[in-house]
N, C-alpha and C. Protein backbone atom coordinates (compact mmCIF):
# COMPACT_ATOMS: atom_id res chain seq x y z
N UNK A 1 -20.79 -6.41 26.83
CA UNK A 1 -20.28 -7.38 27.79
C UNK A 1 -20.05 -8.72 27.11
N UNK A 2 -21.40 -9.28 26.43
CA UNK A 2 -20.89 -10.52 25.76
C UNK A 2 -19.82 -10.48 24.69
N UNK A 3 -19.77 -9.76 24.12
CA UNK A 3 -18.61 -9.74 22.62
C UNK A 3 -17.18 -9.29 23.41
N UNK A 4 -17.13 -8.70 25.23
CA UNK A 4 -15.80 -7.93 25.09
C UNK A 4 -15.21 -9.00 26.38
N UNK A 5 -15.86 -10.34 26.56
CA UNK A 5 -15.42 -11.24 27.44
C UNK A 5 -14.29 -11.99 27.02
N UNK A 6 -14.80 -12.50 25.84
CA UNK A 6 -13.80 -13.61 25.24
C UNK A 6 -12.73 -13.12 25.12
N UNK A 7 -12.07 -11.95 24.66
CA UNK A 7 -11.03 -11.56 24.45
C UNK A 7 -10.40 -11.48 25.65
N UNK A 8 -11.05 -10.98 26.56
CA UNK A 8 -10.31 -11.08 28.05
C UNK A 8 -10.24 -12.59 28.47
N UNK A 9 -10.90 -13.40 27.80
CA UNK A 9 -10.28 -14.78 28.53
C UNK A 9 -8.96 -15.39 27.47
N UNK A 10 -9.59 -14.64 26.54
CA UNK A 10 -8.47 -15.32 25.56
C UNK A 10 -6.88 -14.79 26.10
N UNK A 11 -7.01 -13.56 26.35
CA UNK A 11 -6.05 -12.87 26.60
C UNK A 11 -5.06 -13.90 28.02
N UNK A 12 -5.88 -13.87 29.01
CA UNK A 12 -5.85 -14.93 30.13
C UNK A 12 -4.78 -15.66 29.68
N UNK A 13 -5.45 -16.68 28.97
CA UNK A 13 -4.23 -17.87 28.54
C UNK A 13 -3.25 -17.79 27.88
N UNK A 14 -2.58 -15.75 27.17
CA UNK A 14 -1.41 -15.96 26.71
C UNK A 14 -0.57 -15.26 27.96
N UNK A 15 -0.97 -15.01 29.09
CA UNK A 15 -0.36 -13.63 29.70
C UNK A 15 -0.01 -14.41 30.83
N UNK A 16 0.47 -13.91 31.71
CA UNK A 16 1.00 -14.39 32.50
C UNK A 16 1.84 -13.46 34.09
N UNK A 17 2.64 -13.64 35.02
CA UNK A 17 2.79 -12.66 36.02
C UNK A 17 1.98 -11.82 36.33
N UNK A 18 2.42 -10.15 36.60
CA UNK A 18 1.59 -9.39 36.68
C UNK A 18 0.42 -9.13 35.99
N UNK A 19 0.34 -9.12 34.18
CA UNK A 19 -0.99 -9.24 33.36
C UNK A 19 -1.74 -9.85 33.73
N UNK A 20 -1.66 -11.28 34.60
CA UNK A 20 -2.28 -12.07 34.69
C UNK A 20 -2.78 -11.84 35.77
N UNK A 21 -2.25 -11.15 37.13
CA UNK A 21 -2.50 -10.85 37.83
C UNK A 21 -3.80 -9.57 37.91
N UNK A 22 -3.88 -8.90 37.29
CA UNK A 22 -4.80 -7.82 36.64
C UNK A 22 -5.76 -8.36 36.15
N UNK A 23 -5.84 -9.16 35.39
CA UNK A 23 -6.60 -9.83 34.56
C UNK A 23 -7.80 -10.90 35.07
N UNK A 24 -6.94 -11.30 36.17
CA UNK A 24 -8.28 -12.24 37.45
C UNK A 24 -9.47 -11.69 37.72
N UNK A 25 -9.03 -10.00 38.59
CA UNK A 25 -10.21 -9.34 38.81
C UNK A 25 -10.95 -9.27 38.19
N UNK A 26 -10.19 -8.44 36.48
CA UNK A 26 -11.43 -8.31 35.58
C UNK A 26 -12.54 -8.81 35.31
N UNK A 27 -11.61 -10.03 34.59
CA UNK A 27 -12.96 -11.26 34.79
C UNK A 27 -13.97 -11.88 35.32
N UNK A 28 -13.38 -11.26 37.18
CA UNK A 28 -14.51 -12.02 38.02
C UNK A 28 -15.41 -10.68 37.97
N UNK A 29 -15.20 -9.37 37.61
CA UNK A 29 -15.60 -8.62 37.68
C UNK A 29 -17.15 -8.29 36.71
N UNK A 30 -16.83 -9.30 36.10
CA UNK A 30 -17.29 -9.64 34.32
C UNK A 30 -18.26 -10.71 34.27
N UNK A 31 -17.92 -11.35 35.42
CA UNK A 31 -18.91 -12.40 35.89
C UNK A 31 -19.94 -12.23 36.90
N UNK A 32 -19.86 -11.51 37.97
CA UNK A 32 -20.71 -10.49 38.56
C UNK A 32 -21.59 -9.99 37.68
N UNK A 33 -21.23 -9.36 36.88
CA UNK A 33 -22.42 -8.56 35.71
C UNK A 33 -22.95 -9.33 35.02
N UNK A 34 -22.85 -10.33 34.64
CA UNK A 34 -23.06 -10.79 33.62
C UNK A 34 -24.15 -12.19 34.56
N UNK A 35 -23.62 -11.78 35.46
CA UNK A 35 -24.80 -12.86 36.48
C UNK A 35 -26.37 -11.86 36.63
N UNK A 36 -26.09 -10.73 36.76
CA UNK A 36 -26.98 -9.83 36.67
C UNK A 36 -27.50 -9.64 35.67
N UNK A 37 -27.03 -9.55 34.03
CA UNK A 37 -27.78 -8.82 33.27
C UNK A 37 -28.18 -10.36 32.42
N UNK A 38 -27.39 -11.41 32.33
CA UNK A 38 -27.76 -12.69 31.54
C UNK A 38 -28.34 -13.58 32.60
N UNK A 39 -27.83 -13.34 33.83
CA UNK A 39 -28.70 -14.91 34.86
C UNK A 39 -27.65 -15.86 35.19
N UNK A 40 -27.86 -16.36 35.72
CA UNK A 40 -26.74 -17.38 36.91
C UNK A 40 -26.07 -18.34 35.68
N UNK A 41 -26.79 -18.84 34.74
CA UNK A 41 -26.15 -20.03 33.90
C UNK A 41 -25.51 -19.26 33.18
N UNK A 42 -25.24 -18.27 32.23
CA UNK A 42 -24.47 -17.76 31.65
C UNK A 42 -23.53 -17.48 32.55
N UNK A 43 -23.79 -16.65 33.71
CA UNK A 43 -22.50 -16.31 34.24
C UNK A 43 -21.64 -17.85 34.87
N UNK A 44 -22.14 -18.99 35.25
CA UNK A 44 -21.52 -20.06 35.45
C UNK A 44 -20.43 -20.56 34.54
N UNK A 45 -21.16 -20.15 33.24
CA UNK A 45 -20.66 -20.68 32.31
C UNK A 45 -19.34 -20.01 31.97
N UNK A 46 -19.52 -18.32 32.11
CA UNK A 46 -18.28 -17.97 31.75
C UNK A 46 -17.11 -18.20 33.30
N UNK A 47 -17.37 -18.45 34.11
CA UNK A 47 -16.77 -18.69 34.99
C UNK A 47 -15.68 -19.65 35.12
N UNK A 48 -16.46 -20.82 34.39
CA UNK A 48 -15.98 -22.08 34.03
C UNK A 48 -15.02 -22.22 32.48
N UNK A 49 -14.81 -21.48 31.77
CA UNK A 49 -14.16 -20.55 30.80
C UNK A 49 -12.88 -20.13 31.39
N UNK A 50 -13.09 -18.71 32.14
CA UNK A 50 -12.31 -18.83 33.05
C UNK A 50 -11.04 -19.45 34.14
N UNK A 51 -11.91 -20.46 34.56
CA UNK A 51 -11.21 -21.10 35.16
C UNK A 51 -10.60 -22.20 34.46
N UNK A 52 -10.87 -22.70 33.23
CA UNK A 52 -10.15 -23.75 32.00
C UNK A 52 -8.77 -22.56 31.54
N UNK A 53 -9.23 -21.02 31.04
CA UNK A 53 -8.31 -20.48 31.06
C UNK A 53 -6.71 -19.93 31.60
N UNK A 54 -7.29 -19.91 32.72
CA UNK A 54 -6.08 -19.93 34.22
C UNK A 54 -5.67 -21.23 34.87
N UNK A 55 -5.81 -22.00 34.07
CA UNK A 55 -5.36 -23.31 34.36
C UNK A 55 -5.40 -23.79 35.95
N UNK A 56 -4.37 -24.16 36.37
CA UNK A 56 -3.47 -24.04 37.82
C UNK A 56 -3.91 -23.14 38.80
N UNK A 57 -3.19 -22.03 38.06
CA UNK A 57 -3.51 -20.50 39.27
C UNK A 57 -4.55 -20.44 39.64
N UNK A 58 -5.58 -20.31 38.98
CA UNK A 58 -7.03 -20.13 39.53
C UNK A 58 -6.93 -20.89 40.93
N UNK A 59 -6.91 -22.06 40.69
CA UNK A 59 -7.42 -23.15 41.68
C UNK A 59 -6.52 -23.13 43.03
N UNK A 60 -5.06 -23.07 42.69
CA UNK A 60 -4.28 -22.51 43.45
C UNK A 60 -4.49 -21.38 44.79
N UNK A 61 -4.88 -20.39 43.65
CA UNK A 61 -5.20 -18.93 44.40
C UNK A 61 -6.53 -19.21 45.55
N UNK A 62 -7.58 -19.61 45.23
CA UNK A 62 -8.54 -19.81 45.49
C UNK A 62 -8.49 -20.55 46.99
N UNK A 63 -7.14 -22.14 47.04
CA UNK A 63 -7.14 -22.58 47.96
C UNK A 63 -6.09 -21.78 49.14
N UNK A 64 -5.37 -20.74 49.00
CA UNK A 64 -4.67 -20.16 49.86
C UNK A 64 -5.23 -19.34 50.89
């Protein structure tokens, strides 16, 4: 989980439309677990990763 995150966020910030669209879940999917197996501050942290990654959209999506 820790070594196969980054690449999915990295990925995040080159992709875009549908990829990107796919790619939301994952992550939050990734953050769920990772709240479980590391504890609330790690998973905050990648959250916040995340959401620097998806720039706009995130925040966007979130308020609709």
């Amino acid at each position: 989980l820790d070594s196969g995150i980054n690449p999915l966020i990295e990925s995040l910030r080159s992709t875009s439309g549908d990829e990107r669209i796919r790619r939301l879940p994952q992550l939050e999917a990734a953050v769920r677990i990772a709240g479980k197996v590391f504890g609330a501050n790690y998973a905050g942290l990648l959250q916040k990763a995340i959401d620097v990654a998806a720039g706009g959209d995130r925040k966007s999506g979130k308020a609709a």
